[in-house]
Protein backbone atom coordinates (compact mmCIF):
# COMPACT_ATOMS: atom_id res chain seq x y z
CA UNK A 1 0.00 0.00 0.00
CA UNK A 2 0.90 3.38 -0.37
CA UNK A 3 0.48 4.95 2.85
CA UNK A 4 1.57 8.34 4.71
CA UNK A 5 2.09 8.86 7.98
CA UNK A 6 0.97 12.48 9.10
CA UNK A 7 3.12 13.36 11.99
CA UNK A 8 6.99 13.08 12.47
CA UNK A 9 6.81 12.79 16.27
CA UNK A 10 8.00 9.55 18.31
CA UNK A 11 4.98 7.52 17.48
CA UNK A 12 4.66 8.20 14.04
CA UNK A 13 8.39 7.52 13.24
CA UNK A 14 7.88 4.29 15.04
CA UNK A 15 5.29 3.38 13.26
CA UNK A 16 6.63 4.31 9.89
CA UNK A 17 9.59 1.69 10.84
CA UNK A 18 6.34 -1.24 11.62
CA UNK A 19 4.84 -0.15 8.13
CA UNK A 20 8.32 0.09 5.98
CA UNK A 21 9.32 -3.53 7.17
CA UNK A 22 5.46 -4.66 6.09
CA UNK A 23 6.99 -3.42 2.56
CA UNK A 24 4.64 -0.92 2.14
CA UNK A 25 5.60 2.74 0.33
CA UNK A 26 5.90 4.64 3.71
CA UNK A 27 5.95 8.49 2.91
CA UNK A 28 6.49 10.45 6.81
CA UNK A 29 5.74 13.94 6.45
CA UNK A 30 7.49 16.29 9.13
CA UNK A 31 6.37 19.52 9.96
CA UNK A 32 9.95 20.51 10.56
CA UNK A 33 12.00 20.58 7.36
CA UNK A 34 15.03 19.81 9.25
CA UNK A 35 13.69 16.11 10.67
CA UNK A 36 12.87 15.15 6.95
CA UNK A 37 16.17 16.37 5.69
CA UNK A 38 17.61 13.69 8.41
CA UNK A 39 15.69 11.23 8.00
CA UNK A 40 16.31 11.21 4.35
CA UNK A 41 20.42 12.02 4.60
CA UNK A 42 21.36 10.55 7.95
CA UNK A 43 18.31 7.88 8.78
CA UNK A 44 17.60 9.66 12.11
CA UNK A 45 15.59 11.51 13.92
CA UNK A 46 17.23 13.87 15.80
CA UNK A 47 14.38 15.62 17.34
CA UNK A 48 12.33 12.54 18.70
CA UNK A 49 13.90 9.16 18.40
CA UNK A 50 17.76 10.77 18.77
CA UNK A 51 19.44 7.45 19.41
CA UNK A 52 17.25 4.87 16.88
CA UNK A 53 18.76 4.00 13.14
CA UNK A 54 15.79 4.27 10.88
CA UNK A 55 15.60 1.88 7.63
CA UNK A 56 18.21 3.83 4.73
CA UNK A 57 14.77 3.35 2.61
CA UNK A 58 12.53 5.00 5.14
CA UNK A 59 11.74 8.52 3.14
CA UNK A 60 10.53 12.06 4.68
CA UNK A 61 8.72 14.97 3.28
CA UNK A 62 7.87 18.19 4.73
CA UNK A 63 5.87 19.10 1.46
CA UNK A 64 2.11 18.63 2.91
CA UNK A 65 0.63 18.10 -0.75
CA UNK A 66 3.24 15.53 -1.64
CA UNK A 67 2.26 13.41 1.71
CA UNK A 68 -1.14 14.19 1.48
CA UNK A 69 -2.01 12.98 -2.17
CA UNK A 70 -2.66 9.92 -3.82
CA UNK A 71 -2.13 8.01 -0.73
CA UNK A 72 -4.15 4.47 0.26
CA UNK A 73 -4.07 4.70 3.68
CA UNK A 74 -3.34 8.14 5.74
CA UNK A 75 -2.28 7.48 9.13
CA UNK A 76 -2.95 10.93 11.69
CA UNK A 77 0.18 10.94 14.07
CA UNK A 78 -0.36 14.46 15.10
CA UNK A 79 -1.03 15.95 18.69
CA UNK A 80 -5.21 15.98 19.34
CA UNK A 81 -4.89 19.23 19.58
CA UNK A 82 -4.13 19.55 16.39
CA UNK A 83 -5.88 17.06 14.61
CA UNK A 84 -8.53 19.48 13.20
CA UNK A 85 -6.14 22.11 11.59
CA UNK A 86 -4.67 19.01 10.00
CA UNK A 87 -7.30 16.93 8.86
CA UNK A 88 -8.61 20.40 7.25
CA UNK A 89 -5.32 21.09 5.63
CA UNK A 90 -5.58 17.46 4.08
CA UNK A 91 -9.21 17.45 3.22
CA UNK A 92 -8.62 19.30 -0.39
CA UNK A 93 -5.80 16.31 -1.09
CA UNK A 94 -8.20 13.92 -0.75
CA UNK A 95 -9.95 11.36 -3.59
CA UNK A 96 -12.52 9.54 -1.16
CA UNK A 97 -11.09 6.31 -1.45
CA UNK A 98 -8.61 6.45 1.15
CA UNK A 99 -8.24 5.04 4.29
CA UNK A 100 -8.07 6.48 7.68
CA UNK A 101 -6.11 5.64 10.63
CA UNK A 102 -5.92 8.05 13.71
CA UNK A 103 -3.32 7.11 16.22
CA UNK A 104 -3.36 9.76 18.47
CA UNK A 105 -5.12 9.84 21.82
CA UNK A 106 -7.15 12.79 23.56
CA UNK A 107 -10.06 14.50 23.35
CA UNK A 108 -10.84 18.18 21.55
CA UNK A 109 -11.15 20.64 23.94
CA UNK A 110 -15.08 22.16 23.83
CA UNK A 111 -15.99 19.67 21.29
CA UNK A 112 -15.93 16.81 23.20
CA UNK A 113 -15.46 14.59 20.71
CA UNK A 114 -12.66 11.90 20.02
CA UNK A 115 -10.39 12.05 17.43
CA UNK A 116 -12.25 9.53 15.12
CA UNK A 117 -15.11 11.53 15.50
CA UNK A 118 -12.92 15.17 14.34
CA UNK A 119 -11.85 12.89 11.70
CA UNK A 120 -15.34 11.98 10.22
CA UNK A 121 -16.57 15.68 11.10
CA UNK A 122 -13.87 17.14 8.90
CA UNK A 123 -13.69 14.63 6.39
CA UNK A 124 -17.61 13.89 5.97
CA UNK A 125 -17.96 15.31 2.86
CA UNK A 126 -15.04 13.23 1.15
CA UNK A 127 -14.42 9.87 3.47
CA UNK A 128 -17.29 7.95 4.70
CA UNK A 129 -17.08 7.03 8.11
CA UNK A 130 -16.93 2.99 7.44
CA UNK A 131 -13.35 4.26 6.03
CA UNK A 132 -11.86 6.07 9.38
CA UNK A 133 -10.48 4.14 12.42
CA UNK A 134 -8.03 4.09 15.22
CA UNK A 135 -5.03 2.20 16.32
CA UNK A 136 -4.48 1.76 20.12
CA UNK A 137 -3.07 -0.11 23.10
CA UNK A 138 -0.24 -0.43 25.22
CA UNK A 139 2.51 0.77 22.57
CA UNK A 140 5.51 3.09 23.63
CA UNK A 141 7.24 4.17 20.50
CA UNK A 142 10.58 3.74 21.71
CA UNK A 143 10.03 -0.27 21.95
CA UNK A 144 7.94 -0.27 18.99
CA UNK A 145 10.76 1.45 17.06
CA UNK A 146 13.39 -1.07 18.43
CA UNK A 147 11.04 -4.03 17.52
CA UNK A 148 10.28 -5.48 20.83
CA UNK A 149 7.32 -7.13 21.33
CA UNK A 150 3.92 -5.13 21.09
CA UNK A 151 0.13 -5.74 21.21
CA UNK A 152 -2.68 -3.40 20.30
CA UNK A 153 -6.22 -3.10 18.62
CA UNK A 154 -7.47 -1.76 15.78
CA UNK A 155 -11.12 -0.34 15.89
CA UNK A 156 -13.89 0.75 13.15
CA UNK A 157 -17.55 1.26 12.98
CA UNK A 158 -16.70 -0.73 9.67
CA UNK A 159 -15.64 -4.81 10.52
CA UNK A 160 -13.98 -5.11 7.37
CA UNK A 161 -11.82 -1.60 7.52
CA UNK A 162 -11.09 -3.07 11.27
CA UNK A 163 -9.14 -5.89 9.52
CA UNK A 164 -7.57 -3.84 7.10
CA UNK A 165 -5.61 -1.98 9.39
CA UNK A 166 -5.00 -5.38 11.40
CA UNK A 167 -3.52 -6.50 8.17
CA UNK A 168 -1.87 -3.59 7.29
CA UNK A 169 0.44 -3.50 11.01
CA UNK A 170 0.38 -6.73 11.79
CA UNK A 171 3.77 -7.71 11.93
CA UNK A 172 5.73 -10.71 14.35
CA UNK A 173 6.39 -8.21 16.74
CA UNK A 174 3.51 -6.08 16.50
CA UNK A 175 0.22 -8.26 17.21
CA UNK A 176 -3.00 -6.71 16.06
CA UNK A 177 -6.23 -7.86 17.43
CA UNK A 178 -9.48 -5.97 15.89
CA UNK A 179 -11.95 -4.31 18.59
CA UNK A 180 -14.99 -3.12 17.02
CA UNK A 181 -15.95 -0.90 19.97
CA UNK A 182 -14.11 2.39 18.54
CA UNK A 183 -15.66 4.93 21.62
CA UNK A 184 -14.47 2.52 24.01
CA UNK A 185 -11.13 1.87 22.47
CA UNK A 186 -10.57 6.07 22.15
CA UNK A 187 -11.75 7.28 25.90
CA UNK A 188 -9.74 4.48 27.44
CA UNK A 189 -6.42 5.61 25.13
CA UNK A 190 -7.24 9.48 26.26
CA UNK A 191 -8.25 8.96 30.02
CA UNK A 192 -5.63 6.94 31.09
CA UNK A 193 -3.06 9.64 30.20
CA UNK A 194 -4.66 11.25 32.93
CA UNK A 195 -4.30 8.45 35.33
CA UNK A 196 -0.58 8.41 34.27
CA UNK A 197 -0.25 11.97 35.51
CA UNK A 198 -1.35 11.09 38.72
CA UNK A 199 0.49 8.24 38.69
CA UNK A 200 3.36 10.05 38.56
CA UNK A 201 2.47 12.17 41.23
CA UNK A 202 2.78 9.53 43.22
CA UNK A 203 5.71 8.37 42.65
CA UNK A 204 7.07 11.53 42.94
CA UNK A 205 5.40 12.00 46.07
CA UNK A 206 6.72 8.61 47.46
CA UNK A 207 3.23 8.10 48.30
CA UNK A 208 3.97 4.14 47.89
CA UNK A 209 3.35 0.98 45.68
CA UNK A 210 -0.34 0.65 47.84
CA UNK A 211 -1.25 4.06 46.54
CA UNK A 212 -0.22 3.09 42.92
CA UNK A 213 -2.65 -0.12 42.72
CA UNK A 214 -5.56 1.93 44.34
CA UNK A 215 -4.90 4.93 41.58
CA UNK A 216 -4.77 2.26 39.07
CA UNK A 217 -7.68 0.59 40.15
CA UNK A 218 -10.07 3.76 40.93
CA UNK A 219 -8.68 4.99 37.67
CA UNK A 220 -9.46 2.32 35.65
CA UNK A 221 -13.41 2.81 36.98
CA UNK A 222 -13.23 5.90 36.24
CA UNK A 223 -12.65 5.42 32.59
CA UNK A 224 -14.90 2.89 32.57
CA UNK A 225 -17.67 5.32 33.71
CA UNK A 226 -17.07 7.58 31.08
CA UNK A 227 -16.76 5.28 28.68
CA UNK A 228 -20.13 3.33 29.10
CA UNK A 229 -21.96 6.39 29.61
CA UNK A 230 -21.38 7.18 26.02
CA UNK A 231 -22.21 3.86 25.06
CA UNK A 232 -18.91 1.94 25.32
CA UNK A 233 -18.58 -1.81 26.35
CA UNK A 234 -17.42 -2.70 29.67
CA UNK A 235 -15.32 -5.79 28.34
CA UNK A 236 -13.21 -2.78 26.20
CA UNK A 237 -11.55 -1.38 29.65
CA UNK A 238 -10.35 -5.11 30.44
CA UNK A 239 -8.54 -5.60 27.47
CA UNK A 240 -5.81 -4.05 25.44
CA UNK A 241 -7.15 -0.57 25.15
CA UNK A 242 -8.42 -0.62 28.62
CA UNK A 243 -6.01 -2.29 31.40
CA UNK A 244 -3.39 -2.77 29.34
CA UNK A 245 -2.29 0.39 27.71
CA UNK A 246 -3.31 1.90 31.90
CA UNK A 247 -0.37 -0.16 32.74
CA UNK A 248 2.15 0.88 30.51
CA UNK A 249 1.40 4.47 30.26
CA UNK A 250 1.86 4.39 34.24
CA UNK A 251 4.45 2.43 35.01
CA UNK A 252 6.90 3.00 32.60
CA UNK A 253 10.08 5.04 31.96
CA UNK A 254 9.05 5.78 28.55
CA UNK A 255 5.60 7.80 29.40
CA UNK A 256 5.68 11.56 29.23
CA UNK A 257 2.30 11.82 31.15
CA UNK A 258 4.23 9.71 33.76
CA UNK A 259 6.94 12.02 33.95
CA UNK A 260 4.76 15.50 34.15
CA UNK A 261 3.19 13.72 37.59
CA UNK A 262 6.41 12.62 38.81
CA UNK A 263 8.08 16.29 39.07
CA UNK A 264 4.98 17.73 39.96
CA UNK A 265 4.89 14.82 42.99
CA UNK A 266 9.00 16.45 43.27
CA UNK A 267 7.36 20.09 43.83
CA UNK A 268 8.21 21.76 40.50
CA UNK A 269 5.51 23.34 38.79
CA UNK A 270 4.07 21.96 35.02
CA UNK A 271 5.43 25.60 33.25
CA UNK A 272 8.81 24.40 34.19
CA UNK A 273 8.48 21.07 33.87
CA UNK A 274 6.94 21.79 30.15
CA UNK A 275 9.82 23.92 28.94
CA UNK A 276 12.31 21.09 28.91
CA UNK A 277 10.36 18.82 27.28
CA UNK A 278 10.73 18.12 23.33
CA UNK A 279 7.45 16.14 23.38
CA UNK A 280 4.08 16.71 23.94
CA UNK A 281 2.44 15.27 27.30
CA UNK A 282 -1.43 14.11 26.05
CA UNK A 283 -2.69 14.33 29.05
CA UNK A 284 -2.24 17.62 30.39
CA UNK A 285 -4.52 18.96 27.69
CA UNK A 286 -6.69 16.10 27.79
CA UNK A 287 -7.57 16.32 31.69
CA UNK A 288 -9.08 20.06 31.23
CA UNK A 289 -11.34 18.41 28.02
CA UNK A 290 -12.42 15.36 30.34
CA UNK A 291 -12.68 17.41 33.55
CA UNK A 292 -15.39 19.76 32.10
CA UNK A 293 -16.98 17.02 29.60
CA UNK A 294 -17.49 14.93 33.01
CA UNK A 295 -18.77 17.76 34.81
CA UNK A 296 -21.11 18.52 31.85
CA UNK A 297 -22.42 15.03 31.82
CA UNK A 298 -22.59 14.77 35.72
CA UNK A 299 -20.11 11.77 35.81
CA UNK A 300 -18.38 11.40 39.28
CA UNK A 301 -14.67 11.15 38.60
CA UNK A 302 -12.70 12.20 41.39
CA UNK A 303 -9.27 11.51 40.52
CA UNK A 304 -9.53 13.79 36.90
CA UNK A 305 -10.83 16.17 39.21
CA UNK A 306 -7.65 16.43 41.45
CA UNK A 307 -5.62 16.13 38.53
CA UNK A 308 -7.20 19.04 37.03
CA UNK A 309 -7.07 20.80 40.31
CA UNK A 310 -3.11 20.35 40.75
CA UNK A 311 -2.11 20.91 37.07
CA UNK A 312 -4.47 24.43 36.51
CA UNK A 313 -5.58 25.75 39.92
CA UNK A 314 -2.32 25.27 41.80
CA UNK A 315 -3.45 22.71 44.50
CA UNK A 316 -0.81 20.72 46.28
CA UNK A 317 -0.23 17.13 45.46
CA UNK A 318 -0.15 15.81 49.45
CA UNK A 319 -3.72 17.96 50.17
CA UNK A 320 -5.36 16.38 46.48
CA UNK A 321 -3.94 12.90 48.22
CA UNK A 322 -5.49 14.20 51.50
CA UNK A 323 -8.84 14.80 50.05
CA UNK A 324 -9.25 11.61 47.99
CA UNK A 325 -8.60 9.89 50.88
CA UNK A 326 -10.91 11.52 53.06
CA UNK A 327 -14.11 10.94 50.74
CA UNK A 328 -16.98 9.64 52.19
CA UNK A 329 -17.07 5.73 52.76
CA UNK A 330 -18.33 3.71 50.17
CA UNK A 331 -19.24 0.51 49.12
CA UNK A 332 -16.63 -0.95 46.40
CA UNK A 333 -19.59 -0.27 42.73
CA UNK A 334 -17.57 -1.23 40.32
CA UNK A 335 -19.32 0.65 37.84
């Protein structure tokens, strides 16, 4: 297939490497003229995968018509937050038969909506929506770039574009099971970037490894709540999408949400903390969307809420602990 991968960032470079040993005609467009001159010259990416050897054949582009034109498959590697301003940029490129793979994870501030959803809003009068989906799951581009062993989902309204991306991925390192419950699969990618602030926090904090399985836990509900509000299946927050990619994102070295809550748990504040940082952390952004979309749907999610409070009303990490822990008793609903 001829496919381009719209985002030069960590994850999509990763996944350009997954795609280009498939032997499909990768094309990675970089905003930054500079990362597609490396990646073309030197086979690196200096910017977001500094230490990885890309494929000599891997090929760059910062020319947005060139990437964006006469493509099978267009995979969205952008920051949500940007997934509009790029999807309209590409819609003028497009001949309707394309397919549409967003692998980014948040939710659009106001909106509300996931980033399948900007995608099909945007695109509506050129894709159909059986033609847009999402790739998810426990998946840091670091180990997906090095090859080591991965497993995510793919998820469409459409069963047989589902497959297609399954097929498209699937490699022996990166296992690709199809999930056809797409609004499941996207709040439980978004949310638990939120969890993996806090989770940070409390490492930071010291706060212990009793603390961590309780946030992970309560978090986990939390996203679950949301989720099957808006019409989500439970069984999605056990699997891949759900559990799994909660673990990763808060556990591991590699996570950028992670690291935001672990300085913040350290006492610096997120300006600071956001200077020094090359990459974008999903969640910061995504806990104001899901703090006010929870609040306009009357969900009960106390931990976003403390997130929210600590990253953009200045509350202290120990007093958010404090007041989490001094709820009102409860019976365990896990629901």
């Amino acid at each position: 297939m001829k496919i381009s991968v719209i985002g030069a960032g960590s994850w999509g470079t990763a996944l350009s490497v997954v795609l280009q040993s498939k032997g499909h005609e990768v094309l990675l467009w970089a905003r930054e003229p500079e990362i597609a001159e490396a990646v073309n010259t030197r086979h690196h990416n200096p910017t977001y995968l500094p230490d990885l050897d890309l494929p000599p054949s891997m090929e760059a582009t910062s020319d947005f018509s060139r990437a964006a034109s006469g493509r099978d498959m267009l995979v969205f590697a952008t920051p949500s937050h940007t997934m509009r301003e790029i999807a309209e940029r590409t819609k003028s490129y497009l001949s309707g038969n394309e397919l549409v793979v967003t692998v980014s994870k948040g939710i659009e501030k106001q909106s509300f909506m996931t980033m399948t959803q900007v995608l099909t809003e945007v695109f509506r009068d050129v894709i159909i929506e059986d033609h847009i989906g999402t790739l998810s799951g426990p998946s840091h581009a670091e180990e997906v770039a090095r090859g080591k062993p991965t497993v995510v989902v793919s998820a469409a309204n459409s069963r047989a574009t589902a497959r297609i991306i399954q097929e498209t991925f699937m490699t022996p390192m990166f296992r690709v099971y199809v999930n056809h419950d797409v609004m499941g699969v996207e709040v439980a990618a978004a949310v638990k970037n939120i969890m993996a602030i806090a989770a940070g926090i409390v490492d930071g904090a010291d706060l212990g490894d009793n603390a961590k399985a309780a946030l992970l836990t309560r978090g986990l509900l939390e996203i679950k709540r949301l989720g099957t509000r808006l019409g989500a299946s439970q069984d999605t927050f056990s699997g891949l999408a759900g559990v799994g990619d909660l673990i990763v994102t808060c556990t591991s070295e590699h996570s950028r949400n992670r690291y935001v809550g672990f300085h913040i748990g350290k006492g610096e504040k997120l300006q600071d903390i956001r200077k020094r940082m090359s990459m974008i952390a999903e969640g910061v952004k995504t806990t104001r969307s899901v703090y006010e979309w929870s609040r306009h749907l009357g969900i009960e999610m106390p931990i976003t809420e403390m997130v929210y409070r600590v990253l953009f009303e200045e509350k202290e990490p120990m007093q958010a602990m404090f007041e989490l822990m001094t709820r009102e008793s409860k019976e365990e609903i896990l629901i």
